[in-house]
Protein backbone atom coordinates (compact mmCIF):
# COMPACT_ATOMS: atom_id res chain seq x y z
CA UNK A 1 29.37 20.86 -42.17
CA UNK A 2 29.35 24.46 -40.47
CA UNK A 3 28.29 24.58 -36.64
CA UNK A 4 27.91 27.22 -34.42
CA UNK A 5 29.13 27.85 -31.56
CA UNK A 6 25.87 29.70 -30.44
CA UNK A 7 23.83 26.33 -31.47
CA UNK A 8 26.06 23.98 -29.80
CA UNK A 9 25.52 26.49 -26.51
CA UNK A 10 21.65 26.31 -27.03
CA UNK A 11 21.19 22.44 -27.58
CA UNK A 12 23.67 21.96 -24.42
CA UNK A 13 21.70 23.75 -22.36
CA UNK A 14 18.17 22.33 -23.52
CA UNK A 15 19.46 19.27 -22.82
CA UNK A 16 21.06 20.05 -19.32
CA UNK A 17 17.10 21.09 -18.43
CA UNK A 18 15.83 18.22 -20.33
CA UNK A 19 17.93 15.91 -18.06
CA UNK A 20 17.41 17.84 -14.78
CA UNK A 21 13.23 17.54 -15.38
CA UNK A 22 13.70 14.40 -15.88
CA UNK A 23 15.68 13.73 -12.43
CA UNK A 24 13.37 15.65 -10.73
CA UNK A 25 10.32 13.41 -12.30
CA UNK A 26 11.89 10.21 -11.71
CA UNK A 27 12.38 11.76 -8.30
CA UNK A 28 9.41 12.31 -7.67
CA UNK A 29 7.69 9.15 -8.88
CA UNK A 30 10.76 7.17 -6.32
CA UNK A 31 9.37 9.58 -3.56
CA UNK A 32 5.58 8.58 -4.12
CA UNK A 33 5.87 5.37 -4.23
CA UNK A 34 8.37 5.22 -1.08
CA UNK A 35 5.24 7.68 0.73
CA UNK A 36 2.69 4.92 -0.68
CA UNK A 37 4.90 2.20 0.94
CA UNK A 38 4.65 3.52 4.33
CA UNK A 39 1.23 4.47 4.15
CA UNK A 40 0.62 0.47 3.46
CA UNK A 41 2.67 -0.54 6.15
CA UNK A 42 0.84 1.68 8.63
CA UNK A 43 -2.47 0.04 7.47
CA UNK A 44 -1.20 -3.30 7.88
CA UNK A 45 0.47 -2.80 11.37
CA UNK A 46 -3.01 -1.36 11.81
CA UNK A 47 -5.21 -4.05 11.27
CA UNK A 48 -2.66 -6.40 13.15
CA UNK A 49 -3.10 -4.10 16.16
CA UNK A 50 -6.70 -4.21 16.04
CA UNK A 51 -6.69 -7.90 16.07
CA UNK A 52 -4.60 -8.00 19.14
CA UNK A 53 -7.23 -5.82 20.92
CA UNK A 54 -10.32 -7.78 20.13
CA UNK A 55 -12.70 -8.22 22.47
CA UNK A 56 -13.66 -11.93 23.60
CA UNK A 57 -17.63 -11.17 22.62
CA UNK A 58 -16.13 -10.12 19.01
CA UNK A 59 -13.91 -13.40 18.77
CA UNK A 60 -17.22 -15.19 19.72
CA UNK A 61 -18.98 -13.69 17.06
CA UNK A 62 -16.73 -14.17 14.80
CA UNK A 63 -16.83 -18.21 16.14
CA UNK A 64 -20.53 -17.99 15.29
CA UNK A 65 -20.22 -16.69 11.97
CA UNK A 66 -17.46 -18.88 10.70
CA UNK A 67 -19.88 -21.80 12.26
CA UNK A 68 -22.96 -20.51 10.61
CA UNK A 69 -21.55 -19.73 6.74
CA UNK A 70 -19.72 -22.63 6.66
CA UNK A 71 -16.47 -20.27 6.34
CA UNK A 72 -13.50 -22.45 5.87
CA UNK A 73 -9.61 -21.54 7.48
CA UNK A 74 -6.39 -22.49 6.16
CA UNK A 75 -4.75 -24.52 8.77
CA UNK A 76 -2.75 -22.35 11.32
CA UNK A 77 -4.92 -19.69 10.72
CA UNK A 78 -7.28 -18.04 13.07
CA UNK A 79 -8.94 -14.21 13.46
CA UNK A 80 -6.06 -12.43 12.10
CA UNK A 81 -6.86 -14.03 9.37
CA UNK A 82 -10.12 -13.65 9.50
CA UNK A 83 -9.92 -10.22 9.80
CA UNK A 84 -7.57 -9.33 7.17
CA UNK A 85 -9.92 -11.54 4.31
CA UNK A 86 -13.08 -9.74 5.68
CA UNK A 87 -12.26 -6.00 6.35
CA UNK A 88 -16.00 -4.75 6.40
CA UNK A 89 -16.58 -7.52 9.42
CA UNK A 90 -19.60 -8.83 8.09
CA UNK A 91 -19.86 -10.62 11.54
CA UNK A 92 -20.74 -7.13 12.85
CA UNK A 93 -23.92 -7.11 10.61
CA UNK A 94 -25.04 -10.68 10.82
C-alpha cells in the first residue's frame, strides 16, 4: 500500500487540532464547573452568615411558626436549619 508523505502531513496535523480542541473543551468544562463550585460555596457561607445575624424578633417568629405548623426538627438542629430547608422564609409571610 502506497502513502504519501503529503497525506501523512495532513492527517497529523488534523489530528494535532483535533486533540488541542479537545484540551481546550475539556478545559473549559474543568474551569466551569470549578467557577460553579465557588459560586455554591459563596451561597452557602451566605446563608450561614445570615443565620448568625438574625434578629431575636425573627428567631421568635420563626419559634411561632415551627409551634403553629406543627414543623418538626431533627434533633440537634435549630434555625440554621431552619433556614437552609425554608429559603423563601415563609415565617416572614405568615
Amino acid at each position: 500500500m502506497m502513502t504519501s508523505s503529503a497525506t501523512m502531513q495532513v492527517e497529523s496535523r488534523i489530528g494535532a487540532v483535533f486533540i488541542a480542541l479537545l484540551s481546550v473543551f475539556l478545559s473549559g468544562v474543568l474551569f466551569i464547573a470549578i467557577k460553579n463550585y465557588d459560586s455554591d460555596r459563596i451561597a452557602l457561607d451566605a446563608s450561614a452568615t445570615q443565620v448568625k445575624s438574625m434578629s431575636s424578633t425573627e428567631r421568635q417568629i420563626i419559634a411561632i411558626w415551627i409551634q403553629d405548623n406543627n414543623v418538626l426538627l431533627p434533633e440537634g438542629k435549630g434555625y440554621r436549619y431552619i433556614v437552609q430547608e425554608y429559603p423563601d422564609r415563609p415565617w416572614l409571610k405568615y
